[in-house]
Protein backbone atom coordinates (compact mmCIF):
# COMPACT_ATOMS: atom_id res chain seq x y z
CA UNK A 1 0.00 0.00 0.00
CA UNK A 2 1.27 3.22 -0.67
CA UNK A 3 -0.75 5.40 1.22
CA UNK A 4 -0.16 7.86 4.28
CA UNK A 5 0.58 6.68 7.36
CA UNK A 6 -3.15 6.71 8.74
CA UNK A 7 -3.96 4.53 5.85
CA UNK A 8 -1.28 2.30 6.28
CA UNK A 9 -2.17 1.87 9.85
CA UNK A 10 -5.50 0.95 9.10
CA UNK A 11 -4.18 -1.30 6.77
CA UNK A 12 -1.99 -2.64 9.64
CA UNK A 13 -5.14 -3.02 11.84
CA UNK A 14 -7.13 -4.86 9.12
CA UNK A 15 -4.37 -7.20 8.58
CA UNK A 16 -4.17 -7.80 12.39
CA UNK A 17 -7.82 -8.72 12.24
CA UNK A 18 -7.99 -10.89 9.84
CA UNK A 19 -5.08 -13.22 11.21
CA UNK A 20 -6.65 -13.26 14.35
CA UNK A 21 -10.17 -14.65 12.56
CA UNK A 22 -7.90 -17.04 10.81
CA UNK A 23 -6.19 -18.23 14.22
CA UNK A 24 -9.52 -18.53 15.82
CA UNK A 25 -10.48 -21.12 12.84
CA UNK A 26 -7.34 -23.01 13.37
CA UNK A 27 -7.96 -23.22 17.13
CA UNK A 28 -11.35 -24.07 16.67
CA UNK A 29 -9.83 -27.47 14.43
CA UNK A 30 -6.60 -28.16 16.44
CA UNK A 31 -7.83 -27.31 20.64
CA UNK A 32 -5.61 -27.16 22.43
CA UNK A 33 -2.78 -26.08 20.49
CA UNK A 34 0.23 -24.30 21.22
CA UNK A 35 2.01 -21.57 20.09
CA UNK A 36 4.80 -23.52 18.34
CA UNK A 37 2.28 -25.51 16.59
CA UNK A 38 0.27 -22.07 15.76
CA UNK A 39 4.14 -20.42 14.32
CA UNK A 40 4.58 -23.56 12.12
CA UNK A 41 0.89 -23.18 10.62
CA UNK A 42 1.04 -19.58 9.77
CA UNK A 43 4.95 -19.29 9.10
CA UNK A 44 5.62 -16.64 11.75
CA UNK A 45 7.25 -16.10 14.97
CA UNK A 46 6.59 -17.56 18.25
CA UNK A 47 6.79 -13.43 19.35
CA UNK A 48 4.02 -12.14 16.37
CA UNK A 49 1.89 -15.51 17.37
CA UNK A 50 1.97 -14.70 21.14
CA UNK A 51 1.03 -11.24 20.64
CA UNK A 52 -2.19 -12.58 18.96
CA UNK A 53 -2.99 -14.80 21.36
CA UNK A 54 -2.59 -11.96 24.06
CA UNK A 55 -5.31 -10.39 22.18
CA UNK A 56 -7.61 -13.05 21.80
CA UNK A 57 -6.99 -14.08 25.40
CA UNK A 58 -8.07 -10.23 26.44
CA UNK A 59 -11.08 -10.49 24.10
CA UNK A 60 -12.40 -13.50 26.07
CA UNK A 61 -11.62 -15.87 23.32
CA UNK A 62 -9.29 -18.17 24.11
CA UNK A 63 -8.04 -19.31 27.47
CA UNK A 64 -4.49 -20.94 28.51
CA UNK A 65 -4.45 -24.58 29.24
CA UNK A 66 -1.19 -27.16 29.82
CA UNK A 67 -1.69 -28.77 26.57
CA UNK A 68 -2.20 -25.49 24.65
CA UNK A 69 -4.68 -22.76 24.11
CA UNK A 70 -8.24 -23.82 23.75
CA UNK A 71 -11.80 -21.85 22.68
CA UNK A 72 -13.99 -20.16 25.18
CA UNK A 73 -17.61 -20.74 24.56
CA UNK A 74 -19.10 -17.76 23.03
CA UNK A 75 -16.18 -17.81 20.83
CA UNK A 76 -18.60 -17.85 17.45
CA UNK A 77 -20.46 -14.77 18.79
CA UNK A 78 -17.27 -12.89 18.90
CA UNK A 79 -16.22 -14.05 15.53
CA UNK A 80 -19.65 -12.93 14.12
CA UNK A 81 -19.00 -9.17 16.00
CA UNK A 82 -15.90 -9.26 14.07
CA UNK A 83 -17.29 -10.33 11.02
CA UNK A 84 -20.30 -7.47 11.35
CA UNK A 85 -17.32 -4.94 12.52
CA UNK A 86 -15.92 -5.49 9.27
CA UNK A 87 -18.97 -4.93 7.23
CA UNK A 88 -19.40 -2.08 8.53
CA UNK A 89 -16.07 -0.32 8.19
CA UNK A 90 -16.32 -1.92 4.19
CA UNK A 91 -19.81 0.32 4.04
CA UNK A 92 -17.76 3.30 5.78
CA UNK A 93 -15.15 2.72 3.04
CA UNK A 94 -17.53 2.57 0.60
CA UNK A 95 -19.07 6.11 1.81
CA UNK A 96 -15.74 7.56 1.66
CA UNK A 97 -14.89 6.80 -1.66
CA UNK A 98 -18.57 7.71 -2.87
CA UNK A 99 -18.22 11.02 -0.95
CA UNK A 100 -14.83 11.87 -2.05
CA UNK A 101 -14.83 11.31 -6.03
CA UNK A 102 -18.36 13.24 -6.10
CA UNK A 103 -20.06 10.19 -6.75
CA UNK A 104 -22.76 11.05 -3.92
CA UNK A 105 -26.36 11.36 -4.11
CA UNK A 106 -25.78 14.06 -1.24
């Protein structure tokens, strides 16, 4: 992307979003897995993959346990908030762009 650097960091954001969606699916097949097993699936650092799981561990997602991180129940609800989170910011986006090139009905 070679936007500004609010663009990029929304770009950033998105990203972030989306791998955490994807880790939640993998969870959801592998429970419990750990983060070793989590680096090897999605080719990235035991660090980056930590850091995710931080955040899905703060979100009420996932919890901790000896044999690996495993699903919280409620875990589809928060999947479908993210999901609905994301249509909205798309229909934002879409607003913006409308707005912007004078393609408005305003």
């Amino acid at each position: 992307m070679t936007g500004g650097k609010i663009s990029r960091q929304v770009e950033k954001e998105v990203d972030q979003l989306y791998l955490m969606l994807k880790m939640v699916r993998v969870i959801q097949k592998n429970q419990p897995i750990g983060i070793i097993k989590l680096s090897e699936i999605f080719e990235l650092p035991n660090h980056k993959v930590r850091y995710i799981l931080r955040l899905l561990e703060n979100d009420g997602v996932i919890s901790p346990s000896a044999n690996g991180c495993m699903l919280n129940i409620g875990y589809d609800e928060y999947v479908q908030q993210q999901l609905s989170a994301l249509h909205d910011i798309k229909n934002k986006i879409n607003d913006i762009e409308k707005d912007i090139s004078g393609n408005s009905s305003s």
